[in-house]
PDB file of N, CA and C in Angstrom:
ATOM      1  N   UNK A   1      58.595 -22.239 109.509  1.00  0.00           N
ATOM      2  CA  UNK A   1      59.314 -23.469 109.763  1.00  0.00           C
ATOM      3  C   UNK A   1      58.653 -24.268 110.887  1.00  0.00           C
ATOM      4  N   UNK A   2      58.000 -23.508 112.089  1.00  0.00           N
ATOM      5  CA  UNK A   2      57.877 -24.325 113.198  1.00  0.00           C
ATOM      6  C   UNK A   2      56.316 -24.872 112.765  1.00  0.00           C
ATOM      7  N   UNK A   3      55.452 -24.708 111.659  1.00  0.00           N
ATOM      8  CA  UNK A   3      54.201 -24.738 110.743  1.00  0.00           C
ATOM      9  C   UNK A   3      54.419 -26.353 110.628  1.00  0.00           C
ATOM     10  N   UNK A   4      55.921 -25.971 109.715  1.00  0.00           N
ATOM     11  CA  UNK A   4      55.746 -27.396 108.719  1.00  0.00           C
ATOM     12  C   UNK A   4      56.499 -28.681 109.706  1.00  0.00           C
ATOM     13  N   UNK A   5      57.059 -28.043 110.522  1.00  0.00           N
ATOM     14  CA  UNK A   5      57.138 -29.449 112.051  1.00  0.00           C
ATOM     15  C   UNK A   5      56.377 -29.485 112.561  1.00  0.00           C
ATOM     16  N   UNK A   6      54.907 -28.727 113.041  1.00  0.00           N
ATOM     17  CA  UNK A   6      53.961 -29.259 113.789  1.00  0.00           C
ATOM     18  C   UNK A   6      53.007 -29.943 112.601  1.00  0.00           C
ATOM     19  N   UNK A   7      52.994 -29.686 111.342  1.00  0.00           N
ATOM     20  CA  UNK A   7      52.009 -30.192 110.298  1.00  0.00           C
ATOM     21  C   UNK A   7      52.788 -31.802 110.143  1.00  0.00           C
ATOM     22  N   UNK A   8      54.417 -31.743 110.128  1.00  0.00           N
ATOM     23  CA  UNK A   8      54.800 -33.339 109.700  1.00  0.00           C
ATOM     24  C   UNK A   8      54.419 -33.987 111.236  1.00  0.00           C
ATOM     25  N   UNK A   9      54.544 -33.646 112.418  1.00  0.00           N
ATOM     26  CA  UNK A   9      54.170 -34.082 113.319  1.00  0.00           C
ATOM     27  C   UNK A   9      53.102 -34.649 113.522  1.00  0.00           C
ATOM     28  N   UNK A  10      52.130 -34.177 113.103  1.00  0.00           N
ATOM     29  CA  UNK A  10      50.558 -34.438 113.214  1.00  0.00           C
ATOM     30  C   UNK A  10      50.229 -35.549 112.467  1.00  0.00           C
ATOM     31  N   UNK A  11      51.095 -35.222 110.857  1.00  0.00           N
ATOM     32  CA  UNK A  11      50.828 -36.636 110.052  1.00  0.00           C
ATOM     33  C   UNK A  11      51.324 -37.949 110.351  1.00  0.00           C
ATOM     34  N   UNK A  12      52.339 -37.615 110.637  1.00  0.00           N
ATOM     35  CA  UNK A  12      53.125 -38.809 111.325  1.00  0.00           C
ATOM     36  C   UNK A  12      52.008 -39.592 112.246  1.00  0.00           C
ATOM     37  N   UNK A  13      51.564 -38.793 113.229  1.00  0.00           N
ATOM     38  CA  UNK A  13      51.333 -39.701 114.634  1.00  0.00           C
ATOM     39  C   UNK A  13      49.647 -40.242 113.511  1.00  0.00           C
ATOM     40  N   UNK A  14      49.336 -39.719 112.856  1.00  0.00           N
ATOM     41  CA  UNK A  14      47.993 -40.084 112.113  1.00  0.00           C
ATOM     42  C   UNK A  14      48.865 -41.109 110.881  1.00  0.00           C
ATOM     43  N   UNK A  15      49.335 -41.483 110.533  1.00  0.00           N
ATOM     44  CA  UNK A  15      49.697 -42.669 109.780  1.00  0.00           C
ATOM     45  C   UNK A  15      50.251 -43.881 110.828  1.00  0.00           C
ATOM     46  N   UNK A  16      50.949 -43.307 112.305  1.00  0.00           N
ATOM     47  CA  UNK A  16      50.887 -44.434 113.146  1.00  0.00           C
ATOM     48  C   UNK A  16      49.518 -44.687 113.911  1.00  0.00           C
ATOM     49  N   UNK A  17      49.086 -43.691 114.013  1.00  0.00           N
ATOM     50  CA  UNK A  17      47.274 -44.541 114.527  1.00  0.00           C
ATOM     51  C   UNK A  17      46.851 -45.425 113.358  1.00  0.00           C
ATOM     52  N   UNK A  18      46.880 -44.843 112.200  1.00  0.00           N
ATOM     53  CA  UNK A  18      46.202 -45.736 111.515  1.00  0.00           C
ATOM     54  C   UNK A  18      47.064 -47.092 110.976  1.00  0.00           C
ATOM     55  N   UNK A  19      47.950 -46.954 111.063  1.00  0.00           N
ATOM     56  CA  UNK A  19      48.748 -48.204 110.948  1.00  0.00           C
ATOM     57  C   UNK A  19      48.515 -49.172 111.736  1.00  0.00           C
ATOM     58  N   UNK A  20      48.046 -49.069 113.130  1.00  0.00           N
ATOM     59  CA  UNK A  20      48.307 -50.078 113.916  1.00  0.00           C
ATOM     60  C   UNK A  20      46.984 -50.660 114.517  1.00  0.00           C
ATOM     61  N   UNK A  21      45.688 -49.861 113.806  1.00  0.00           N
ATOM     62  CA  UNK A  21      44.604 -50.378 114.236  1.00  0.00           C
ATOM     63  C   UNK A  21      44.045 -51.321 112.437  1.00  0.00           C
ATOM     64  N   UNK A  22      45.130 -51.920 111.845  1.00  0.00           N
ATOM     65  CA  UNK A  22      44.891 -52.449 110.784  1.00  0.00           C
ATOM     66  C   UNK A  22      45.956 -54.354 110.978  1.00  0.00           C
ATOM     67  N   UNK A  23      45.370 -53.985 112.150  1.00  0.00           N
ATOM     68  CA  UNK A  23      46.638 -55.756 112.560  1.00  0.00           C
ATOM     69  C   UNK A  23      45.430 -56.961 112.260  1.00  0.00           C
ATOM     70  N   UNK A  24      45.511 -57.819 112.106  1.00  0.00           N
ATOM     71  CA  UNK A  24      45.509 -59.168 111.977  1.00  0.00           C
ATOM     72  C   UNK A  24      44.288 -59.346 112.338  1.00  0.00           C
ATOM     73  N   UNK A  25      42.942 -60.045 112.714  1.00  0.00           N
ATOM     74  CA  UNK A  25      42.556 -60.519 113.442  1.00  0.00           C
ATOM     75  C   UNK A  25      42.601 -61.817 113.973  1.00  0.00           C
ATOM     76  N   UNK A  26      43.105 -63.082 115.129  1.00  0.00           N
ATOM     77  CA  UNK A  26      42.639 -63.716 115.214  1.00  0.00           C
ATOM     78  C   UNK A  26      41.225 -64.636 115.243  1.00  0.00           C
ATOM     79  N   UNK A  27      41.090 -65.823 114.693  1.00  0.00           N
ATOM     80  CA  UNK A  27      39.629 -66.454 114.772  1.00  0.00           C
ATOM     81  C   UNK A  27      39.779 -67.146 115.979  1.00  0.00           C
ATOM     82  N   UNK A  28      39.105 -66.663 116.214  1.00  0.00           N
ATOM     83  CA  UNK A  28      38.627 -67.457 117.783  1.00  0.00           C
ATOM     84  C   UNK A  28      37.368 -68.556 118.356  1.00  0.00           C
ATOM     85  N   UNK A  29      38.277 -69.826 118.171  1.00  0.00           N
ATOM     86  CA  UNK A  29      37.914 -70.990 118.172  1.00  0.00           C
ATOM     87  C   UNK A  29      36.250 -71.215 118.978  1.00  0.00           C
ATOM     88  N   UNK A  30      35.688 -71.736 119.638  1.00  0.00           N
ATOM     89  CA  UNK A  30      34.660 -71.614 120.755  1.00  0.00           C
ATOM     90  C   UNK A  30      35.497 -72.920 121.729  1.00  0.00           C
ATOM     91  N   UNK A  31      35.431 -72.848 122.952  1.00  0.00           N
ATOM     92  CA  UNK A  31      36.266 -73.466 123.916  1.00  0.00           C
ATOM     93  C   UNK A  31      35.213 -75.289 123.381  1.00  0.00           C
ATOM     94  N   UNK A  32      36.551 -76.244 123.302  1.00  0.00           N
ATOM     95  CA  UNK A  32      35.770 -77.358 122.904  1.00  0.00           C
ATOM     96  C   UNK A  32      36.555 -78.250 124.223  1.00  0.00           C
ATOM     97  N   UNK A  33      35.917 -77.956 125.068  1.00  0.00           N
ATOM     98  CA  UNK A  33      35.931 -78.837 127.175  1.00  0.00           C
ATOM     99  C   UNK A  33      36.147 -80.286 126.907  1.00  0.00           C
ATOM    100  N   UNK A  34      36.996 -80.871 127.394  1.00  0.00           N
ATOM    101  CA  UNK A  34      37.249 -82.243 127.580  1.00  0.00           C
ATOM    102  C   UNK A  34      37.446 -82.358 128.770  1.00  0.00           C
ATOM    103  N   UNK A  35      37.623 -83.648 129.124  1.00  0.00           N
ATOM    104  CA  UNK A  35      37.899 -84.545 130.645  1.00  0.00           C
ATOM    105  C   UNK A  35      38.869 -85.266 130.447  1.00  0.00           C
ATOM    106  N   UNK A  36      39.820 -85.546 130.914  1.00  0.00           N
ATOM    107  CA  UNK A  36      40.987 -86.524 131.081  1.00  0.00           C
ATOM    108  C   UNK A  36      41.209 -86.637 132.554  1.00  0.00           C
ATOM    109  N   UNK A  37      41.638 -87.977 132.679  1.00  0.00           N
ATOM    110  CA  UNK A  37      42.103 -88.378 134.595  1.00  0.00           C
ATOM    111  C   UNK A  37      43.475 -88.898 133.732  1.00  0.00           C
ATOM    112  N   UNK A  38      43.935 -88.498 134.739  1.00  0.00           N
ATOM    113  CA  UNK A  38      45.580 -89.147 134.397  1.00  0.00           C
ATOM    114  C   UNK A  38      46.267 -89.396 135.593  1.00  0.00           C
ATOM    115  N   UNK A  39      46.613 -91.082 135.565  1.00  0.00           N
ATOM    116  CA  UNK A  39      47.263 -91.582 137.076  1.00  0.00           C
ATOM    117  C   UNK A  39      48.682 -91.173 137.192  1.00  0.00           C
ATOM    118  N   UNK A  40      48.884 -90.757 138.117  1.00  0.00           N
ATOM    119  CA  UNK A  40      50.426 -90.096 138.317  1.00  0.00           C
ATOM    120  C   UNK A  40      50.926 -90.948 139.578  1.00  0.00           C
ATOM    121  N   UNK A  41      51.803 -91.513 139.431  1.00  0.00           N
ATOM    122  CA  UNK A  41      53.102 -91.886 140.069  1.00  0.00           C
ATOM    123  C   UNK A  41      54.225 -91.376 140.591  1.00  0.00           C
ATOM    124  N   UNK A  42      54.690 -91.782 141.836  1.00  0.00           N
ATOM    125  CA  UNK A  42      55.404 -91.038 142.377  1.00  0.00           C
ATOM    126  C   UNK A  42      55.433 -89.684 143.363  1.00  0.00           C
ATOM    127  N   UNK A  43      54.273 -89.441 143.619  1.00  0.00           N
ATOM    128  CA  UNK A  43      53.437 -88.077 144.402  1.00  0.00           C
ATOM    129  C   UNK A  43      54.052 -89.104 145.839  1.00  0.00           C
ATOM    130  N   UNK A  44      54.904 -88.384 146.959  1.00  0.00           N
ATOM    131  CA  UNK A  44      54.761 -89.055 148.287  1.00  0.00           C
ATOM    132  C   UNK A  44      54.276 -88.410 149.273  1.00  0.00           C
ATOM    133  N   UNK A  45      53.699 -86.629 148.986  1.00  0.00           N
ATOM    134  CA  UNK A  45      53.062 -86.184 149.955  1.00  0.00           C
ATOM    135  C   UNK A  45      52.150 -85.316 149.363  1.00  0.00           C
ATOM    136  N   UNK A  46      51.075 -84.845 150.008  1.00  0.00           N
ATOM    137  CA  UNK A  46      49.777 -84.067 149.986  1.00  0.00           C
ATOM    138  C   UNK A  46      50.029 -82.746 149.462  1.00  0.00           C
ATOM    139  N   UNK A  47      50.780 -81.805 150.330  1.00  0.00           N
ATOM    140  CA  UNK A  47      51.289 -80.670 149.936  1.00  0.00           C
ATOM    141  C   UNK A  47      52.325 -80.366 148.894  1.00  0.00           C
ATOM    142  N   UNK A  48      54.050 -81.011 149.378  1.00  0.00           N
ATOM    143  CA  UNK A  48      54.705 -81.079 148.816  1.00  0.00           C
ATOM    144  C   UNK A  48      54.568 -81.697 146.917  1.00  0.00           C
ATOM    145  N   UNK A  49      53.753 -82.902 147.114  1.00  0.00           N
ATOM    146  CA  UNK A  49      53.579 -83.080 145.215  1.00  0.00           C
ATOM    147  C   UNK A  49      52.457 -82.973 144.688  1.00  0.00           C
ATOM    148  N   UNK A  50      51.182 -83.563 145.197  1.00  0.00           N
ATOM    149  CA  UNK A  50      49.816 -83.094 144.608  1.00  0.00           C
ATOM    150  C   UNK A  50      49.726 -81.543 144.365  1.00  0.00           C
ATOM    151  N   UNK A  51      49.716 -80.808 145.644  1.00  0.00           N
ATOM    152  CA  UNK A  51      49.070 -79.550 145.070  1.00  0.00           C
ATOM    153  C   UNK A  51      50.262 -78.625 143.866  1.00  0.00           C
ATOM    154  N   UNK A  52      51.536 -79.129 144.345  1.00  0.00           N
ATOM    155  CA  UNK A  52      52.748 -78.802 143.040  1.00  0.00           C
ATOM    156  C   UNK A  52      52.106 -79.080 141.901  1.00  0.00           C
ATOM    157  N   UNK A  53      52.036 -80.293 141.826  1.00  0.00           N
ATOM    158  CA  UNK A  53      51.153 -80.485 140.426  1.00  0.00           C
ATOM    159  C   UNK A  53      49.728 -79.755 139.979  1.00  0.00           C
ATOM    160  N   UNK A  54      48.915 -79.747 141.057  1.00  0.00           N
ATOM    161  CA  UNK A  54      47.970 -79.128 140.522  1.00  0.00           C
ATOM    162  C   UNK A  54      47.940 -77.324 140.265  1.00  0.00           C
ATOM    163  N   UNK A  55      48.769 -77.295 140.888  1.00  0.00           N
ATOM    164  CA  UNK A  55      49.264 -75.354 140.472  1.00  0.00           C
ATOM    165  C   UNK A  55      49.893 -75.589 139.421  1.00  0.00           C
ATOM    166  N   UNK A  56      50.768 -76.056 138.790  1.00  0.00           N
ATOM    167  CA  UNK A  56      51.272 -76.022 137.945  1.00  0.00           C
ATOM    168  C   UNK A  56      50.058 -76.322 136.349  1.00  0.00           C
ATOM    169  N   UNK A  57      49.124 -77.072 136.616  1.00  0.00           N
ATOM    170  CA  UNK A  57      48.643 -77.860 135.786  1.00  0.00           C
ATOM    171  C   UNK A  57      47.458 -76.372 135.835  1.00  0.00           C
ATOM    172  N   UNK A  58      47.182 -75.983 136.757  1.00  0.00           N
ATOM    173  CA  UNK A  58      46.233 -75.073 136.669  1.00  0.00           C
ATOM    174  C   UNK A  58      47.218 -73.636 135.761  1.00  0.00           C
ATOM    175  N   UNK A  59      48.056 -73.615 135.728  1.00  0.00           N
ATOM    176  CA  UNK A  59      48.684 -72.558 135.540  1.00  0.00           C
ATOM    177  C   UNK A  59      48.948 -72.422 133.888  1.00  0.00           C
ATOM    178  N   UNK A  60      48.867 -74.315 133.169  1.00  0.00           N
ATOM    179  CA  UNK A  60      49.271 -74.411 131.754  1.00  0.00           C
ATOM    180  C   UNK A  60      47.830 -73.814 130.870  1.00  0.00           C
ATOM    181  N   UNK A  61      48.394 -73.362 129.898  1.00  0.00           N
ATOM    182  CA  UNK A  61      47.746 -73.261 128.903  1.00  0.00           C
ATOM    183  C   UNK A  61      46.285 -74.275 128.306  1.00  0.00           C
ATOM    184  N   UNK A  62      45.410 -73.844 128.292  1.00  0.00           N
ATOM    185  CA  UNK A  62      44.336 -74.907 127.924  1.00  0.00           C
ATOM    186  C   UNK A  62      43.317 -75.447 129.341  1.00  0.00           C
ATOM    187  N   UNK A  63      44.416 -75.579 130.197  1.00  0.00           N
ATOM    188  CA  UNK A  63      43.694 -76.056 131.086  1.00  0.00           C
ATOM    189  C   UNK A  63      42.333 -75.292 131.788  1.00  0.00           C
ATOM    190  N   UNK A  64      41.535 -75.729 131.830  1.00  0.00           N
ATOM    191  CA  UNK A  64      40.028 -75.400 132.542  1.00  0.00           C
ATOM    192  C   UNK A  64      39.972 -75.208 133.854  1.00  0.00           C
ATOM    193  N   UNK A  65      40.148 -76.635 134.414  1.00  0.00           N
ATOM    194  CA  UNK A  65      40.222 -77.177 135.985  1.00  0.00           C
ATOM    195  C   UNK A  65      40.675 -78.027 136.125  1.00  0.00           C
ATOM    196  N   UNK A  66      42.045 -78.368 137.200  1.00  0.00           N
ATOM    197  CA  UNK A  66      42.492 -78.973 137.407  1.00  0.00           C
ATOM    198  C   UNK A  66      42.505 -79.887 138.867  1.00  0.00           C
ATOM    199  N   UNK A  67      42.085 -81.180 139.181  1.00  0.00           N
ATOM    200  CA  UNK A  67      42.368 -81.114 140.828  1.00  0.00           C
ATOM    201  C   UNK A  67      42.802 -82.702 140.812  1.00  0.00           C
ATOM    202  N   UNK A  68      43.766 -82.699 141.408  1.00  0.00           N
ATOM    203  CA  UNK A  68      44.905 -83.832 142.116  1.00  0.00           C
ATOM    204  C   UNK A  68      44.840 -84.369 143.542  1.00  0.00           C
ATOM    205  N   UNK A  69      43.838 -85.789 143.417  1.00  0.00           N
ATOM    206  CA  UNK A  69      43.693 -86.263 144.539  1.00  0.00           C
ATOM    207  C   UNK A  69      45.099 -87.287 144.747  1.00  0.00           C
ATOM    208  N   UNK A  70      45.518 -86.810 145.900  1.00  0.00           N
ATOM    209  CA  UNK A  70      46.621 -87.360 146.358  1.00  0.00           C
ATOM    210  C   UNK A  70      46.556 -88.811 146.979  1.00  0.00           C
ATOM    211  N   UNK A  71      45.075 -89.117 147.548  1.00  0.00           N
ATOM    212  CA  UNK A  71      45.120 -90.712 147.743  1.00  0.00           C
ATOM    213  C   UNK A  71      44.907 -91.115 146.636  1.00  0.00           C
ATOM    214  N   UNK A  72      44.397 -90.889 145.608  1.00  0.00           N
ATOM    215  CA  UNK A  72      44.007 -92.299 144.411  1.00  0.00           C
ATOM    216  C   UNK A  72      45.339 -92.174 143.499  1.00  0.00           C
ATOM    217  N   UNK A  73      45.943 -90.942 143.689  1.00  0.00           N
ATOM    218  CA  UNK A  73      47.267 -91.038 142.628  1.00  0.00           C
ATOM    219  C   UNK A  73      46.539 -90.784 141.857  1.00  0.00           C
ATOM    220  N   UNK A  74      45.444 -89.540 141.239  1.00  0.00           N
ATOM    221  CA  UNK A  74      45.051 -89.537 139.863  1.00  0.00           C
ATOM    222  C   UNK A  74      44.768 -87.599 139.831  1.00  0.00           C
ATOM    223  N   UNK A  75      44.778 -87.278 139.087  1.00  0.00           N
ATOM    224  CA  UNK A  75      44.502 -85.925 138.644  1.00  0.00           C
ATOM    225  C   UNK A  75      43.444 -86.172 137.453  1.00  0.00           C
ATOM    226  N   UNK A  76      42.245 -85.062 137.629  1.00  0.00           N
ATOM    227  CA  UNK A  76      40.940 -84.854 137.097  1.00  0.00           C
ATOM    228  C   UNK A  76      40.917 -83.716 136.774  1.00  0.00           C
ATOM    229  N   UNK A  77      41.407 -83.522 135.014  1.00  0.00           N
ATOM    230  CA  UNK A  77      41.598 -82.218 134.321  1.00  0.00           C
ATOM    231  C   UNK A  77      40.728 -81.753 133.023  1.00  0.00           C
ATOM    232  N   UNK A  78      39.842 -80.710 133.961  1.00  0.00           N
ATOM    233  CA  UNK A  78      38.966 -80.246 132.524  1.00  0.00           C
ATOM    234  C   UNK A  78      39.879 -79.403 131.618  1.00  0.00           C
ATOM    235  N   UNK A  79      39.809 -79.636 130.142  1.00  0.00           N
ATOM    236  CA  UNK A  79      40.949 -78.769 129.061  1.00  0.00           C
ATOM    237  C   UNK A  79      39.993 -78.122 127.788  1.00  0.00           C
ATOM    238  N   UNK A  80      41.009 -77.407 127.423  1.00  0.00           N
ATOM    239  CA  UNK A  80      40.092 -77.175 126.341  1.00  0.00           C
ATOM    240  C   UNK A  80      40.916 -77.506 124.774  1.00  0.00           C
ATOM    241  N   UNK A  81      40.600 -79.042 124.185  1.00  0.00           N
ATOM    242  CA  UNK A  81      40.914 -79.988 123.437  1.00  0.00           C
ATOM    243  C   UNK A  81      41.253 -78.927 122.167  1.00  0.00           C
ATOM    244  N   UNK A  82      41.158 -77.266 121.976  1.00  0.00           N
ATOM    245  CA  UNK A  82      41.719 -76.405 120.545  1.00  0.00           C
ATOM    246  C   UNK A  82      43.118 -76.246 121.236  1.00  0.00           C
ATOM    247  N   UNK A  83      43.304 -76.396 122.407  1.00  0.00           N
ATOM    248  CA  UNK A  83      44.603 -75.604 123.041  1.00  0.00           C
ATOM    249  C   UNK A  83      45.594 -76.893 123.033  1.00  0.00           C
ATOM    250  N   UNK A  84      45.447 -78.073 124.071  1.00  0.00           N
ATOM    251  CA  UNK A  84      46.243 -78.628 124.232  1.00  0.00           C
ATOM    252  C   UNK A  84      45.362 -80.176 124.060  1.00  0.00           C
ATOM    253  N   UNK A  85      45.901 -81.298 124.501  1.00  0.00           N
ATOM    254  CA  UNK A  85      45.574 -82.839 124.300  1.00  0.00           C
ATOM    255  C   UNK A  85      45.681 -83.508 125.707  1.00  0.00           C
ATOM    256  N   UNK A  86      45.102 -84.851 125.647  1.00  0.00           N
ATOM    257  CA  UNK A  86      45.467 -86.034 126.329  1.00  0.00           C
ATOM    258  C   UNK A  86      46.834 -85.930 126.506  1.00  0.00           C
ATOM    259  N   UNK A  87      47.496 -86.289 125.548  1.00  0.00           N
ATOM    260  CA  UNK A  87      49.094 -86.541 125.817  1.00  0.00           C
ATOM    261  C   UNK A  87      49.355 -85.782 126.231  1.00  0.00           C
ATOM    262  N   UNK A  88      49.345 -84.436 125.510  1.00  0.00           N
ATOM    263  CA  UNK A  88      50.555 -83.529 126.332  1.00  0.00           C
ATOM    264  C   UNK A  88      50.212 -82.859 127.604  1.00  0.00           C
ATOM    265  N   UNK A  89      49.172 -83.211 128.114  1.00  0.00           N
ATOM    266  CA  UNK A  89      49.012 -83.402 129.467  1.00  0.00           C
ATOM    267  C   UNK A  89      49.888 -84.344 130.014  1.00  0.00           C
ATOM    268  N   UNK A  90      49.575 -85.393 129.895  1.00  0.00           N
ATOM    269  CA  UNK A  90      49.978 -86.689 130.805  1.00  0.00           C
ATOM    270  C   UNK A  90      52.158 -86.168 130.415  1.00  0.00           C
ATOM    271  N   UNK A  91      52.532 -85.730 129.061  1.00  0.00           N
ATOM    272  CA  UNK A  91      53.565 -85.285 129.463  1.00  0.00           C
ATOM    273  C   UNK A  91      53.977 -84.079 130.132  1.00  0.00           C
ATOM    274  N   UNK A  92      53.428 -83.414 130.309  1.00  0.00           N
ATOM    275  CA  UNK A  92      53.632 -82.391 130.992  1.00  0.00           C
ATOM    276  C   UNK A  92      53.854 -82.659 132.599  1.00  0.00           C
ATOM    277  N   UNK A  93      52.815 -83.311 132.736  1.00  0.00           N
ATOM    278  CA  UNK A  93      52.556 -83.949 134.373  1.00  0.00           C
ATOM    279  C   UNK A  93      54.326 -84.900 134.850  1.00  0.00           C
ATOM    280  N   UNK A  94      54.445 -85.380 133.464  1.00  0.00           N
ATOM    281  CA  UNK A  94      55.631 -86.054 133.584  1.00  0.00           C
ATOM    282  C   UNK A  94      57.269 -85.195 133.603  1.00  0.00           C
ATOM    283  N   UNK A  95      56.677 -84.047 133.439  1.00  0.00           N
ATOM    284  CA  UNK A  95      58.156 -83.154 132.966  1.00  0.00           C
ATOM    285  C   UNK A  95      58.142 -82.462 134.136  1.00  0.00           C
ATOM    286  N   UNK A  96      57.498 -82.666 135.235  1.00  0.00           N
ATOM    287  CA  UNK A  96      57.436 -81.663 136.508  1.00  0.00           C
ATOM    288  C   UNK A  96      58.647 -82.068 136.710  1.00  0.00           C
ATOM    289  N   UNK A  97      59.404 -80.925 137.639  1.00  0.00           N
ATOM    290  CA  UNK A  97      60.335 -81.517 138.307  1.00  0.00           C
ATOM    291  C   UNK A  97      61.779 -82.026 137.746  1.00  0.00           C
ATOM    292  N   UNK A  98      61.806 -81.589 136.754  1.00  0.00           N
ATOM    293  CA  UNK A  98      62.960 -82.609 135.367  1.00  0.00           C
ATOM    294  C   UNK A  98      62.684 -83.707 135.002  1.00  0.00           C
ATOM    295  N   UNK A  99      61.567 -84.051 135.136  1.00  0.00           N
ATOM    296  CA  UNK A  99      61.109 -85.244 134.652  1.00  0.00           C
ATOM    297  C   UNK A  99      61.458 -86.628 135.691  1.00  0.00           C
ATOM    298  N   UNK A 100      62.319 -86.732 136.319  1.00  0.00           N
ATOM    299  CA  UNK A 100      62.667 -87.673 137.352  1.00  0.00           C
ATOM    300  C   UNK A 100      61.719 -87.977 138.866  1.00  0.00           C
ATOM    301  N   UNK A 101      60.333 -87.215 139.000  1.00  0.00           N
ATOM    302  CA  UNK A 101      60.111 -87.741 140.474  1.00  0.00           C
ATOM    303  C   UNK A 101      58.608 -88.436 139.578  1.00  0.00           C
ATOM    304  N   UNK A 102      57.881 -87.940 139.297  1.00  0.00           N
ATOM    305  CA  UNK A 102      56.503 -88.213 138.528  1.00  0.00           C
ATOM    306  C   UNK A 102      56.307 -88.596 137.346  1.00  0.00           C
ATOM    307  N   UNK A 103      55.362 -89.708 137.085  1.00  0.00           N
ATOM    308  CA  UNK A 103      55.422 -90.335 135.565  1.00  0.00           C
ATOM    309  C   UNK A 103      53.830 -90.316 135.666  1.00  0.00           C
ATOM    310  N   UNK A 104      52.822 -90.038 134.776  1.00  0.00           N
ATOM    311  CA  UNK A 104      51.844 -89.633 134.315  1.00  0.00           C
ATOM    312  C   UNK A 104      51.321 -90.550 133.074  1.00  0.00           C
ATOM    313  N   UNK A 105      50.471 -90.949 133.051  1.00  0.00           N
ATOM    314  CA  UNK A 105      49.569 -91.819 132.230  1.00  0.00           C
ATOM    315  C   UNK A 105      47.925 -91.591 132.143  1.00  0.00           C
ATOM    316  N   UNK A 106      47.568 -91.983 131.033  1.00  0.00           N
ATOM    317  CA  UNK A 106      46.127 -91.370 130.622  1.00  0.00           C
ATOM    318  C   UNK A 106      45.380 -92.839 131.891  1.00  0.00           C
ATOM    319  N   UNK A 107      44.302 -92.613 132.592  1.00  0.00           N
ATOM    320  CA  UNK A 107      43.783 -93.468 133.122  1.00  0.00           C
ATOM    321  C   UNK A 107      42.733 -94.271 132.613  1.00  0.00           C
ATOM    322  N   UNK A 108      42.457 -95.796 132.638  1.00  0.00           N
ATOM    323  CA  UNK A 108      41.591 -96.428 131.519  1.00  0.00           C
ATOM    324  C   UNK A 108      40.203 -95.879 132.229  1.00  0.00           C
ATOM    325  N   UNK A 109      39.106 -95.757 131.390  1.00  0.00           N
ATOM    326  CA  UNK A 109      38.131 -95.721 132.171  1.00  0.00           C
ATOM    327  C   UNK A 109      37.629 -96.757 132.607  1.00  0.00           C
ATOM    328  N   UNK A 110      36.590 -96.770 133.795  1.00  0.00           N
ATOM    329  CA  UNK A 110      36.058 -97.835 134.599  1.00  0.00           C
ATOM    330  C   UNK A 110      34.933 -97.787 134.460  1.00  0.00           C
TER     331      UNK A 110
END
C-alpha cells in the first residue's frame, strides 16, 4: 500500500512539472523609444509637484526616462511607443492628484 502512494505521488508531482512548463509564450515586441515634452500646468513648487510628478511618471509603465523641469513647466519623457502613447501620458500627468491641481498637454515643437 505505502508502494502505490509513493508511486501516485511521484506521478502526480511529474504531470505537475510537466504541466506548467507548457504555458504560453509571450512575443516580445523590441522597445520602439519615443520623445514627448508635455507642458504641465499648475506645478507651484520644485519639490512638492515637479519631482511628484516625475516619480510618479518614472514609476508608469512604458516609461524610459522621465525628467520635469520645474521652471519651464514642461516634462521630457523618453517611452516606449508598444507600451503606452502621447496621450495617455499627457493624461496621466493630468490624473495626478485627482485630477484637480495639474493639467498636461502635448508641447508644440519649436
Amino acid at each position: 500500500m505505502k508502494i502505490k502512494k509513493i508511486l501516485f505521488t511521484f506521478l502526480l508531482a511529474c504531470f505537475v512539472l510537466i504541466g506548467c512548463k507548457s504555458e504560453a509564450k509571450k512575443e516580445i515586441l523590441p522597445v520602439n523609444k519615443q520623445n514627448v515634452s508635455l507642458a504641465i500646468s499648475g506645478m507651484t513648487c520644485q519639490i512638492g509637484c515637479a519631482r511628484t510628478i516625475q516619480s510618479k511618471l518614472s514609476k508608469k509603465e512604458g516609461v524610459i526616462d522621465a525628467k520635469v523641469i520645474f521652471t519651464d513647466s514642461i516634462a521630457n519623457i523618453e517611452f516606449d511607443a508598444n507600451t503606452t502613447s502621447k496621450e495617455d501620458l499627457a493624461s496621466f500627468v493630468s490624473g495626478i492628484a485627482g485630477g484637480e491641481l495639474y493639467k498636461a498637454s502635448i508641447a508644440s515643437k519649436e
